[in-house]
Protein backbone atom coordinates (compact mmCIF):
# COMPACT_ATOMS: atom_id res chain seq x y z
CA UNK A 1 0.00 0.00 0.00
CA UNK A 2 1.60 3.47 -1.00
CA UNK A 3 0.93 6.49 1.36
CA UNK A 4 -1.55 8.72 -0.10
CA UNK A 5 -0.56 12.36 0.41
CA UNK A 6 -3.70 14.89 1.11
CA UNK A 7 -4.40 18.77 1.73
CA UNK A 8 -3.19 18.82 4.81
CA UNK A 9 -7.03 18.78 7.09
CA UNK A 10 -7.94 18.97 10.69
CA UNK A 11 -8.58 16.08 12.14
CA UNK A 12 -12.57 14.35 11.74
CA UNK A 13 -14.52 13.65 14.72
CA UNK A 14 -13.53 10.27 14.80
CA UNK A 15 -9.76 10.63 15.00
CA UNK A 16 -10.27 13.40 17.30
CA UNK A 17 -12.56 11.04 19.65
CA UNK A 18 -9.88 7.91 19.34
CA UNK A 19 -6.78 10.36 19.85
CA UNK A 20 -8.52 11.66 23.46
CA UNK A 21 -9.29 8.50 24.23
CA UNK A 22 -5.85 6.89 23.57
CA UNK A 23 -3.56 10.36 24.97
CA UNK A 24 -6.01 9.73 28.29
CA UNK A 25 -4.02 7.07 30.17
CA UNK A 26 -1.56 7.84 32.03
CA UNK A 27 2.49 7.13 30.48
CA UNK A 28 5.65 9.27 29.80
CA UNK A 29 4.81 12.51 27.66
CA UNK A 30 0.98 11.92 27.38
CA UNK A 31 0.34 15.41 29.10
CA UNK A 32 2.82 17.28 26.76
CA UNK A 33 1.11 14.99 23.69
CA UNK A 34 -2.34 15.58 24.92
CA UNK A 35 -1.83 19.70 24.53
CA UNK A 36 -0.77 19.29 20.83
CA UNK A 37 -4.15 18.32 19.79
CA UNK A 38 -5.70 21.32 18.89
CA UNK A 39 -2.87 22.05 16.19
CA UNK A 40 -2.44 18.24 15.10
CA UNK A 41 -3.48 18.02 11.17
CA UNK A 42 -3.82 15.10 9.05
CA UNK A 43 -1.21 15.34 6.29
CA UNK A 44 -1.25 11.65 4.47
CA UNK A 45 -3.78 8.34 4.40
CA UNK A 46 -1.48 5.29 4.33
CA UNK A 47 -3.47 4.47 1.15
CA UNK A 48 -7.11 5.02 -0.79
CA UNK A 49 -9.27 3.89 1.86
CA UNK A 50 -7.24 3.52 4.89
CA UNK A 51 -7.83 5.59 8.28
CA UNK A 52 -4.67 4.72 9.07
CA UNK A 53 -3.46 8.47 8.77
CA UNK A 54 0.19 10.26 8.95
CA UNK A 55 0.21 13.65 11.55
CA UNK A 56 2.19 16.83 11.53
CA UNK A 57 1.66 18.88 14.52
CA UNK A 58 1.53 22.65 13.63
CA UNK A 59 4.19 24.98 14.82
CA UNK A 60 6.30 21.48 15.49
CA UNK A 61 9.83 22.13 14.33
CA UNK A 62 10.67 19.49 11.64
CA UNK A 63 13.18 17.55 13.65
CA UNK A 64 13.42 14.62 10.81
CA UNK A 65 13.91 12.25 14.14
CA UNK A 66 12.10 8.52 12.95
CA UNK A 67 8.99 8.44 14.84
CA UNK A 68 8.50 5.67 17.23
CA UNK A 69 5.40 3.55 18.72
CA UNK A 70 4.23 5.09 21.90
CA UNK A 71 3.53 3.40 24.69
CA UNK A 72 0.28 3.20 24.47
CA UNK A 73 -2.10 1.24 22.28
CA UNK A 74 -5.67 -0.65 21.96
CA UNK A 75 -7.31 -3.42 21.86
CA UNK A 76 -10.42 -3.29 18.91
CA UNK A 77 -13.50 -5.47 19.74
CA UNK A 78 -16.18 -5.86 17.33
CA UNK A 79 -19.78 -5.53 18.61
CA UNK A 80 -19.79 -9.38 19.06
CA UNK A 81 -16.83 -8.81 21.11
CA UNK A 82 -14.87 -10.49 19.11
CA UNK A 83 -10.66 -9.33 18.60
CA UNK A 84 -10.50 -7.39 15.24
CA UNK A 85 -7.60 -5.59 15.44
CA UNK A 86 -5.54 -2.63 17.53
CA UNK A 87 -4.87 0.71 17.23
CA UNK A 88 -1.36 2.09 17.70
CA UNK A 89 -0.36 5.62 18.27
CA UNK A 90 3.31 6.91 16.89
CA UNK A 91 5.20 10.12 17.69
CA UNK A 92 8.35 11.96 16.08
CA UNK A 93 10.97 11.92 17.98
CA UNK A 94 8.53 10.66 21.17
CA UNK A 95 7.64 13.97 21.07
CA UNK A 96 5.31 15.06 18.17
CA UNK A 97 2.34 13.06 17.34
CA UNK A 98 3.24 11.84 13.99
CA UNK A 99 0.79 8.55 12.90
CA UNK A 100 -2.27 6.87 13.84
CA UNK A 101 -2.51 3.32 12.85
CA UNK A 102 -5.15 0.62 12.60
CA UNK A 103 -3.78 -2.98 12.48
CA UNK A 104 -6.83 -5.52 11.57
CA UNK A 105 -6.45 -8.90 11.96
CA UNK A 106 -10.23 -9.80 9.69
CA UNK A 107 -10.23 -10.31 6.19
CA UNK A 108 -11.53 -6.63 4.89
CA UNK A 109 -9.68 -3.56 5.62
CA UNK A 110 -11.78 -1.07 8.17
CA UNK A 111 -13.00 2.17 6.71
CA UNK A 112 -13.81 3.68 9.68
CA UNK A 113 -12.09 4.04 12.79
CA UNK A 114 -14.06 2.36 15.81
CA UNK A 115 -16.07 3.94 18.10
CA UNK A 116 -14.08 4.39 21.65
CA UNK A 117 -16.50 1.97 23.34
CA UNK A 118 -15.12 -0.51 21.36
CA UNK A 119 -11.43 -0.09 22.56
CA UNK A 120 -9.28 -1.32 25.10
CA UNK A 121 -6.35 0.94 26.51
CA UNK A 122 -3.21 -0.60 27.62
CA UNK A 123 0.09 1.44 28.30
């Protein structure tokens, strides 16, 4: 899948909602993470119909650090509660929210991100 590069937008409802809900538990840098959110864009889709979504932070100098998985993840139940996948949050450096990514484990790709009711938070 080739990253699909976009206007940069603000983020939708839905990736606002699971970004709260992820930057809400409690691990290294989540407070300083949890203020970017009001200037955190969406700048690429990781490919046509992925929400799976690369993140520049506004004002964020460019540091061109590799971003790396933050501690901080979860768990995607369908209604059925059955496992269907996880949602993982990267960052720049540690430092600047840089990706949000949904790893499914079913046979079709989601097209929408899951509602936060459906998610388990681990750090």
């Amino acid at each position: 899948m080739a990253v699909v590069s976009i206007e940069p937008r603000a983020l939708n409802a839905a990736e606002r909602a699971v970004l709260e809900h992820l930057l809400a538990a409690d691990f290294p840098g989540a407070l300083e993470l949890r203020a970017q959110l009001d200037r955190v864009e969406v700048v690429a889709a990781w490919s046509e119909r992925s929400v799976s979504v690369d993140l520049r932070v506004r004002g964020a100098a460019e540091s061109g650090r590799r971003s790396v998985l933050l501690p901080v993840g979860a768990e995607v139940y369908a209604e059925d509660g059955g496992y269907v996948g996880e949602l993982l949050l990267w960052a720049e450096g540690g430092e600047y929210l840089s990706a949000l990514e949904y790893a499914w484990v079913t046979d079709e790709m989601p097209t929408v991100l899951p509602a936060v009711e459906r998610l388990r938070v681990g750090v």
